[in-house]
Structure formats: C-alpha cells, structure tokens
Protein backbone atom coordinates (compact mmCIF):
# COMPACT_ATOMS: atom_id res chain seq x y z
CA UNK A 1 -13.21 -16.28 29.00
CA UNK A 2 -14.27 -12.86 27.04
CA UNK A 3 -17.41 -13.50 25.44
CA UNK A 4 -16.48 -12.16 21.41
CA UNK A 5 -20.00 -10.40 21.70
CA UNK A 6 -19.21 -8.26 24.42
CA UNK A 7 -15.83 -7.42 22.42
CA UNK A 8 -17.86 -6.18 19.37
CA UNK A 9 -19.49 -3.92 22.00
CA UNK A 10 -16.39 -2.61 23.52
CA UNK A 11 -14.76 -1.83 19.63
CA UNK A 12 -17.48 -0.22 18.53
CA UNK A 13 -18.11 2.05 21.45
CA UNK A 14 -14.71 3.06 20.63
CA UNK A 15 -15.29 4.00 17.29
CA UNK A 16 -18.79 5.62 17.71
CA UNK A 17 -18.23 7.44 21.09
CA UNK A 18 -21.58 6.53 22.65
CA UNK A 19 -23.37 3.93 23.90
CA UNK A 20 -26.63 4.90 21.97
CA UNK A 21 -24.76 4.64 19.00
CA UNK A 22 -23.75 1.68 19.82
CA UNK A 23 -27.34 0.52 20.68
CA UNK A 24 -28.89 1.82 17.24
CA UNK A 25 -26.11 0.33 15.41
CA UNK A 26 -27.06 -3.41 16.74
CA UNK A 27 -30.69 -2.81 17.47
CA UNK A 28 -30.34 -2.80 21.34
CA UNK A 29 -32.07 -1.00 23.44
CA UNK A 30 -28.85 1.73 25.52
CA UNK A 31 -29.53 -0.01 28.83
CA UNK A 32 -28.53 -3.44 27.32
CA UNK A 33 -25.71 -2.44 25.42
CA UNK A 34 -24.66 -1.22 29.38
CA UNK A 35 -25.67 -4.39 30.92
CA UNK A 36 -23.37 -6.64 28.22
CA UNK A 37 -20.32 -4.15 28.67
CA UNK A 38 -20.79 -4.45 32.57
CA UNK A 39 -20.39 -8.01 32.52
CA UNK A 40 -17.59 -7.67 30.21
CA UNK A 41 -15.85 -5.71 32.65
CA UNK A 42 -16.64 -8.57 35.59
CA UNK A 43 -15.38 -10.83 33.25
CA UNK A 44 -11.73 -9.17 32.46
CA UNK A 45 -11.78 -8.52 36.15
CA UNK A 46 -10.76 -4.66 35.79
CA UNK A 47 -12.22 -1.56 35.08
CA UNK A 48 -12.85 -1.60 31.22
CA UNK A 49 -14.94 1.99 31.12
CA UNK A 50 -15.10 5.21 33.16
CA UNK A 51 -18.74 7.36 33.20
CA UNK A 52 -18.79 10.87 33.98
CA UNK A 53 -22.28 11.72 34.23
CA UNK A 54 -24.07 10.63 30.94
CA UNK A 55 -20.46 10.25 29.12
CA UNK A 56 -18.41 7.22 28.96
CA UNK A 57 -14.94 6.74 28.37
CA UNK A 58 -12.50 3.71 28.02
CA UNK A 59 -9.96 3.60 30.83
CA UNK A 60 -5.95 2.63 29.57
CA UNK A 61 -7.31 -1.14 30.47
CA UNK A 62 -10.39 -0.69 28.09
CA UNK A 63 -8.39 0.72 25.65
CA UNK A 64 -5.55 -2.00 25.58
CA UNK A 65 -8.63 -4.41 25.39
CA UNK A 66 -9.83 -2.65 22.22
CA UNK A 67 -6.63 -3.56 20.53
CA UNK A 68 -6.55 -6.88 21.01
CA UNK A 69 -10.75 -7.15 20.27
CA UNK A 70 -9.28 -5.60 16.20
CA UNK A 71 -7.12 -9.07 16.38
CA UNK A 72 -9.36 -11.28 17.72
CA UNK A 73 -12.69 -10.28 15.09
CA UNK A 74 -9.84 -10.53 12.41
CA UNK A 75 -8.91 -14.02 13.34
CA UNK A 76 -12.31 -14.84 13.50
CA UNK A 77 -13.28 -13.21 9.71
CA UNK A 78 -9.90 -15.34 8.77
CA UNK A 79 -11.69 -18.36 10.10
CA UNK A 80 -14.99 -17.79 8.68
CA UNK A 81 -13.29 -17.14 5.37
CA UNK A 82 -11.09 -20.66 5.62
CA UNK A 83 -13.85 -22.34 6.40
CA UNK A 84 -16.00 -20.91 3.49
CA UNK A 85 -13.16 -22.13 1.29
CA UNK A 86 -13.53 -25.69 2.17
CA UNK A 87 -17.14 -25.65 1.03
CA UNK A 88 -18.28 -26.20 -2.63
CA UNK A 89 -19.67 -23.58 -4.14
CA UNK A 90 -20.49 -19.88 -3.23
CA UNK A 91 -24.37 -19.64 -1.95
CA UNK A 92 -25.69 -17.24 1.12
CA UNK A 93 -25.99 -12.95 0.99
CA UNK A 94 -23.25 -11.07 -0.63
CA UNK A 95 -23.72 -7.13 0.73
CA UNK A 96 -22.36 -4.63 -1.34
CA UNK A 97 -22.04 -0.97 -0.83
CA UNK A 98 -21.23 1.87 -2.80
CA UNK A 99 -21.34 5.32 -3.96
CA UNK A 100 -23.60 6.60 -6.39
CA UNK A 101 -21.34 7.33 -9.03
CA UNK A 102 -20.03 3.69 -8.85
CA UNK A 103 -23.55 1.82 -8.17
CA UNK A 104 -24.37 3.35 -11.37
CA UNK A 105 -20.72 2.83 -13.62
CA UNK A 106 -18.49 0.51 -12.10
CA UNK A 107 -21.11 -2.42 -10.33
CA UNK A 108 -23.60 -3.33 -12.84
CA UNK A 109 -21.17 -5.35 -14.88
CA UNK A 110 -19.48 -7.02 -11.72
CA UNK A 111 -22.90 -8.12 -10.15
CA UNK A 112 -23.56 -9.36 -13.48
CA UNK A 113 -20.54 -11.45 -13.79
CA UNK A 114 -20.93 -12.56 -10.00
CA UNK A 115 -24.70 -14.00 -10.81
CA UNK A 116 -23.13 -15.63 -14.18
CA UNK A 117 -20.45 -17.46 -12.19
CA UNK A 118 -21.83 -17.71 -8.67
CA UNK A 119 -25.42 -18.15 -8.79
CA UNK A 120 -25.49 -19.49 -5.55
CA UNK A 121 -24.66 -15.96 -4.22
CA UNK A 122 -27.55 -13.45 -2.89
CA UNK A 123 -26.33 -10.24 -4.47
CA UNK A 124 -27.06 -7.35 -2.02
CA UNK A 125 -26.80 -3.57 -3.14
CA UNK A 126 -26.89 -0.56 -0.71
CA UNK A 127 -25.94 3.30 -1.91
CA UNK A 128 -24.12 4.68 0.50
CA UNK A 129 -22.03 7.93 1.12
CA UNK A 130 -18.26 7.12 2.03
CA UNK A 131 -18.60 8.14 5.49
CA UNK A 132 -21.78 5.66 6.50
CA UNK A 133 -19.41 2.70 4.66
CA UNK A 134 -16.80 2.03 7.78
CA UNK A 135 -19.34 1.31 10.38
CA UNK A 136 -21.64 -0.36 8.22
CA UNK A 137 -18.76 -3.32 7.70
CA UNK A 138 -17.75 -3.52 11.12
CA UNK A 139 -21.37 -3.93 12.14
CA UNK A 140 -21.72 -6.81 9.07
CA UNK A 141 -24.47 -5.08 7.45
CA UNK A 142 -22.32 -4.93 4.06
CA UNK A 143 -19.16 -7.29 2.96
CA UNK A 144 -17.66 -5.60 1.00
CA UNK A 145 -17.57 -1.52 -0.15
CA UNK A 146 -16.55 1.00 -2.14
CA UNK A 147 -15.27 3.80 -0.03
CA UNK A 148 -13.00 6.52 -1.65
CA UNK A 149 -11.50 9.43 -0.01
CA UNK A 150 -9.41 12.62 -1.84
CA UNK A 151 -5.72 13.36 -1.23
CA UNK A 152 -6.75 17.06 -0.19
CA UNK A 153 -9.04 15.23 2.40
CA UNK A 154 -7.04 11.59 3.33
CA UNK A 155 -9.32 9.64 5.45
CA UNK A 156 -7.29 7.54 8.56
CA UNK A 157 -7.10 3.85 7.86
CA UNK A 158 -9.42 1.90 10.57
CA UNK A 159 -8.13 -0.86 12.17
CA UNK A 160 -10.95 -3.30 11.83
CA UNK A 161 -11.03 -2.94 8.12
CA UNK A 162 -8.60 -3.94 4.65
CA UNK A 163 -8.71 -3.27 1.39
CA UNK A 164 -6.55 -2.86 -2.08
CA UNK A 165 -6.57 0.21 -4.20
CA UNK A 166 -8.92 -0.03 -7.33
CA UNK A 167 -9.21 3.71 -8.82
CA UNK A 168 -7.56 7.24 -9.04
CA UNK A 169 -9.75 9.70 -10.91
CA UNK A 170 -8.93 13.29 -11.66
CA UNK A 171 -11.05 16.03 -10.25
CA UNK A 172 -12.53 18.47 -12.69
CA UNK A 173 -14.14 22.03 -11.69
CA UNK A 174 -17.48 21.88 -13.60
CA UNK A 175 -18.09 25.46 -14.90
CA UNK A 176 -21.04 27.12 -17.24
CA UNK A 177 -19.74 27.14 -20.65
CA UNK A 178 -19.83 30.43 -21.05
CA UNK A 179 -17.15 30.94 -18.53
CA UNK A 180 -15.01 29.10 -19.40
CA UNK A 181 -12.12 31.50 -20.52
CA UNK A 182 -11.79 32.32 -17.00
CA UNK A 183 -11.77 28.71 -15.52
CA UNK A 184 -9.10 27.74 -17.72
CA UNK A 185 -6.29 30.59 -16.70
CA UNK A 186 -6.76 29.77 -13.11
CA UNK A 187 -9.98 27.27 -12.52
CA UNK A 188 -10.43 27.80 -8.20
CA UNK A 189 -9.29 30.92 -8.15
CA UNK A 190 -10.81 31.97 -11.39
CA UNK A 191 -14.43 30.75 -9.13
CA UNK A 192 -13.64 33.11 -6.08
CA UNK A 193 -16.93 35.11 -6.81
CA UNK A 194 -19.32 32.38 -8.42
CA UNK A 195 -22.42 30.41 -7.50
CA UNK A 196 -20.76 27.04 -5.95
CA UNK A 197 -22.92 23.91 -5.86
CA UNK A 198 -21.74 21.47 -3.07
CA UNK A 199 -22.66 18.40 -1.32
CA UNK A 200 -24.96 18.21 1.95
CA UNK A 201 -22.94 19.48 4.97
CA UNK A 202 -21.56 16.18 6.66
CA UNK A 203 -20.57 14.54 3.25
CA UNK A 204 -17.05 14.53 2.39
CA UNK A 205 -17.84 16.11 -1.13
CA UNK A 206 -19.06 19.10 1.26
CA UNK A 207 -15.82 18.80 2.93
CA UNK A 208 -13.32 18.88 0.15
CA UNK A 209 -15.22 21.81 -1.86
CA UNK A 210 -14.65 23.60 1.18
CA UNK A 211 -10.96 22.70 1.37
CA UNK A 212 -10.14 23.38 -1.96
CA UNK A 213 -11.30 26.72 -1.64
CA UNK A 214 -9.78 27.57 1.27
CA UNK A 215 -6.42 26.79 0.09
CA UNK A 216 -7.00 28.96 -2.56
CA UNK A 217 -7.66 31.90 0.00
CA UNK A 218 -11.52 32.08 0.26
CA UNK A 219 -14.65 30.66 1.26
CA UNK A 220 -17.25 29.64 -1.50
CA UNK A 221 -20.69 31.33 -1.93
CA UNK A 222 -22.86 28.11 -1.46
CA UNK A 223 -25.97 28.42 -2.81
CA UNK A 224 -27.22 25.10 -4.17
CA UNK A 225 -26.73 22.03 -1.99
CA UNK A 226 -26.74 18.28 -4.06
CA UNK A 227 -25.59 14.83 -3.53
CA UNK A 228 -26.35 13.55 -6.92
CA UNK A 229 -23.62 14.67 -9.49
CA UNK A 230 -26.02 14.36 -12.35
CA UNK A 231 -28.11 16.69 -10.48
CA UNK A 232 -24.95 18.98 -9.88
CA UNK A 233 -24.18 18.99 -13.45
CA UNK A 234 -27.65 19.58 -14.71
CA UNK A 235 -27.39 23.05 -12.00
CA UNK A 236 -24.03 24.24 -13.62
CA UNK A 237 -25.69 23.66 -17.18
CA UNK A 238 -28.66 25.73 -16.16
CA UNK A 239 -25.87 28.39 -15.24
CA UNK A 240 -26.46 27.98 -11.72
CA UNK A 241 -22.77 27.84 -10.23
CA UNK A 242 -20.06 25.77 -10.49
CA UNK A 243 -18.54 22.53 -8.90
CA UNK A 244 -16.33 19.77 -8.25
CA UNK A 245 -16.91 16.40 -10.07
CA UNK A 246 -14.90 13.10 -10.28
CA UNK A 247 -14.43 11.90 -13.45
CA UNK A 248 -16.35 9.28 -13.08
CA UNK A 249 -19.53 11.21 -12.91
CA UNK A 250 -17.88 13.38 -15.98
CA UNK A 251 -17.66 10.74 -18.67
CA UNK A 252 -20.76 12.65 -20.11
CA UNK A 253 -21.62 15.70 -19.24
CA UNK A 254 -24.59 17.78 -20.25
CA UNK A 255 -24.47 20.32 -23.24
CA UNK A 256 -23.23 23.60 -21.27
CA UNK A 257 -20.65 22.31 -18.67
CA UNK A 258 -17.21 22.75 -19.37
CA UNK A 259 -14.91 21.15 -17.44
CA UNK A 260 -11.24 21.80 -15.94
CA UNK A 261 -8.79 19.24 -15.00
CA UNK A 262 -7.53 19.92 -11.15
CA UNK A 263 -4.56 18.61 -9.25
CA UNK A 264 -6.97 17.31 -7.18
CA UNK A 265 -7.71 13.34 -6.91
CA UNK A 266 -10.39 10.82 -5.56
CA UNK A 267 -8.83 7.45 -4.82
CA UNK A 268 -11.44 4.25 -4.35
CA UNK A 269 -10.81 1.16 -2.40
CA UNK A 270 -12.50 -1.78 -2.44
CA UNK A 271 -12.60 -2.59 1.19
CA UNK A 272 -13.85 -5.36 3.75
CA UNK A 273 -13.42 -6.92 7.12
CA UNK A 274 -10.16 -7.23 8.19
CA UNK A 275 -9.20 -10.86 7.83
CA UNK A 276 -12.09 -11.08 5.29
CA UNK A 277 -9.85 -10.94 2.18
CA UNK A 278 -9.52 -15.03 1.27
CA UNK A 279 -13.12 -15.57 1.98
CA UNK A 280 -14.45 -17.02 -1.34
CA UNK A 281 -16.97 -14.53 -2.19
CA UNK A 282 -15.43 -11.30 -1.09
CA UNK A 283 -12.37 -12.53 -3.50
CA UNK A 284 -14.84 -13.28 -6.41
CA UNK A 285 -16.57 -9.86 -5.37
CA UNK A 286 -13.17 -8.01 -5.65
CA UNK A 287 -11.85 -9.63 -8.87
CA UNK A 288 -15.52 -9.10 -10.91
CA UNK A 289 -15.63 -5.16 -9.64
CA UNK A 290 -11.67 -4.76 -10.68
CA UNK A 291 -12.82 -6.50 -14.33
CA UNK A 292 -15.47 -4.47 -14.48
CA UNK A 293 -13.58 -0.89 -13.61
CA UNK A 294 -11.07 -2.13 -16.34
CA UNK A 295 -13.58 -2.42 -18.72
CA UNK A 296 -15.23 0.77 -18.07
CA UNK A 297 -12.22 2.59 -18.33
CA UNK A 298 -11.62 0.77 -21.40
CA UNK A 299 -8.03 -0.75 -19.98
C-alpha cells in the first residue's frame, strides 16, 4: 500500500524541482524528505527517481505515479469536504490568500459576512503575490486564494488545483498628467522613452510590464522598482515615470495620474484544492468573496 504522505512528497518534488524545496516547504530537514521518497520507491517496487549527482529526476515510472498521486489527494479533499458536510455547523481555520489590491477591496466585506454567518470559522488572512499562491494550497497552508494572471502573460492551469472565474479588470497605463496628450494617441508606444515604474523582478507585474513593452518593440527604462500600486501611483504623481495598474488599484487615483485604458486584462480566480470545491466552508468562502466583488463593483 502507498503511504498518501509519501505521495505528497513525490507531487511536490515534481512541481518544485528539488528536494530542498520540498524540505522547506513541509519543514523537513532534505535528508528526510530522501529517506520517505526511498521507501516510497521500496514500496511501489520500481524505480520512482533517478539522481545525477546532487540533481534528481522522476523516471517515466515516477512520473506516471505523479499522475495518479493529483487523483488520489483530490479524492481525498472530496472526502474531507463530504464529510465536513455531514457535520453541523462550520467551526476550525479558514486560510485565505490574496493579493494586495484584493486584501484591501474585494475581502474585507466577505470576511465580514463569513464571521456574521459562520462564527464558528477561524478567519485566516495571508498577502501574497500570485506566484507564492499555487504551492502554498497544495502544501495546505491556505484554502482558498485569489490568484490572477493577464492574457499577455496566461499562467498554465496546475493539476492539483480548481477554481471558477470571479474578475476581468482592464489594464490602464498610469501616466503624469502632464503627459497625457501623448499617452492618449498611442499609450505604450507613446512611453518608449519614459521613466517606467515596475514590480520586483520575479513578480508577474515585473513580467507583464516587460511583455507589454516588448511587443511594442522596446525595452523599458526601469528606474523605480514597487510592489504596492498605491506606492506606484504616488511615484507617477510625483512625475517619476509611468506604469501599469489594474483597475482595481485605479478606482482612485491620486491628483496627477492620468490614466489610459489598454487592451490588456488581469483575470482573478478564486481557487482551491482540487476536489475541495463542496467542502462547506470553501463554498461559503467563494459565495461571500463573489457577493462582495459584486458589491464593490457596484453590480
């Protein structure tokens, strides 16, 4: 019999590449994260991993074995979530994660309508960028997230997690007001020779200002670096560049920032566990956050 632990191992060594990574994610010391995939590999009687000095790989038979670990977690989540149905009343931690720009305009109102209703739930709020969000569900540090993505920048659907669409937002190019005759005849290309304010490199904001500019035939002149798009705002007011903002972090900007519509769009999921969707308090958790983006947006 494969021991479900191990599994987790074996999946998430997939996703993250190394076994430290694997290690830090569950608090394991390296050399037992080795030791539980070794006996993982006596007990499915073949050859689940090949090591090539420090690197690891998954051999075809690890990799087949991966596959089937996505099903079995998900009928386990399904199971969890059945049997959290047949119990009265929603009680225990509820982890939530987020963005910024949705901790601060889309979540206050839901985690107020979740305490209202379920006051039995421990309402649990981590910030998180969109990239951190994936592995922090499949290692059940959060139940449920926010993670968005941009068409210009599509981020591949992973197998261990679900979710339902819940927001597209326009982009806008965020300019000084006192250019803005030139941002609105042709807003990227019209920002070929200004001051750009991006996110931190790794972020996927950093990523998509650099993909929108490339399409438009250069490479922008960096020179601020923020993660905060009240921050970024307060930098173009100041006349210190320009940038891209969602319009959620738009609904008010500063005095001195005009901004551009783009073809450009950020789409938000609410997303969980795979086989997590009927558990009682992710379901409550999705319906209060899609009230609450309703409201928001005035709908």
């Amino acid at each position: 019999m494969l021991d479900v632990r191990r599994l987790r191992l074996l999946r998430d060594l997939a996703h993250l590449g190394t076994i430290a990574a694997v290690a830090e994610a569950h608090t394991y010391t390296p050399s037992a994260v080795s030791q539980q995939l070794a006996a993982l590999e006596r007990e499915a009687g073949v050859p689940l991993l090949e090591r090539t000095g420090r690197r690891v790989t998954l051999t075809p038979a690890g990799a087949v074995l991966v596959q089937h670990a996505e099903t079995v977690l998900a009928a386990l989540e399904r199971a969890t979530a059945a049997l959290a149905a047949a119990g009265t009343g929603l009680s225990g931690p509820l982890r939530i994660g987020a963005f910024p720009t949705a901790v601060r305009t889309l979540l206050p109102a839901a985690l107020v309508t979740l305490g209202r209703e379920h006051p039995g739930l421990e309402l649990m709020v981590s910030e998180l960028d969109p990239a951190a969000m994936p592995d922090a569900l499949r290692d059940r540090r959060l139940d449920v997230g926010l993670m968005h993505d941009y068409d210009v920048a599509p981020v591949e659907p992973d197998p261990a997690l679900d979710g339902a669409p819940l927001l597209d937002e326009t982009v806008f190019l965020a300019v000084p007001a006192a250019a803005r005759a030139a941002a609105d005849t042709d807003p990227i290309r019209g920002a070929r020779d200004a001051a750009w304010i991006v996110g931190s490199p790794g972020t996927l904001c950093h990523t998509v200002a650099l993909r929108v500019c490339r399409t438009a035939g250069f490479m922008p002149q960096v020179r601020h670096h923020a993660d905060d798009f009240a921050t970024v705002l307060a930098l173009v007011a100041a006349g210190q560049g320009v940038s891209l903002v969602p319009q959620l972090a738009a609904a008010q900007p500063p005095a001195g920032v005009h901004l551009v519509p783009l073809p450009t769009r950020r789409r938000t999921r609410i997303t969980y566990r795979r086989g997590a969707a009927t558990h009682p308090a992710v379901a409550a958790c999705v319906t209060a956050i899609r009230a609450s983006t309703m409201a928001y947006l005035g709908q």
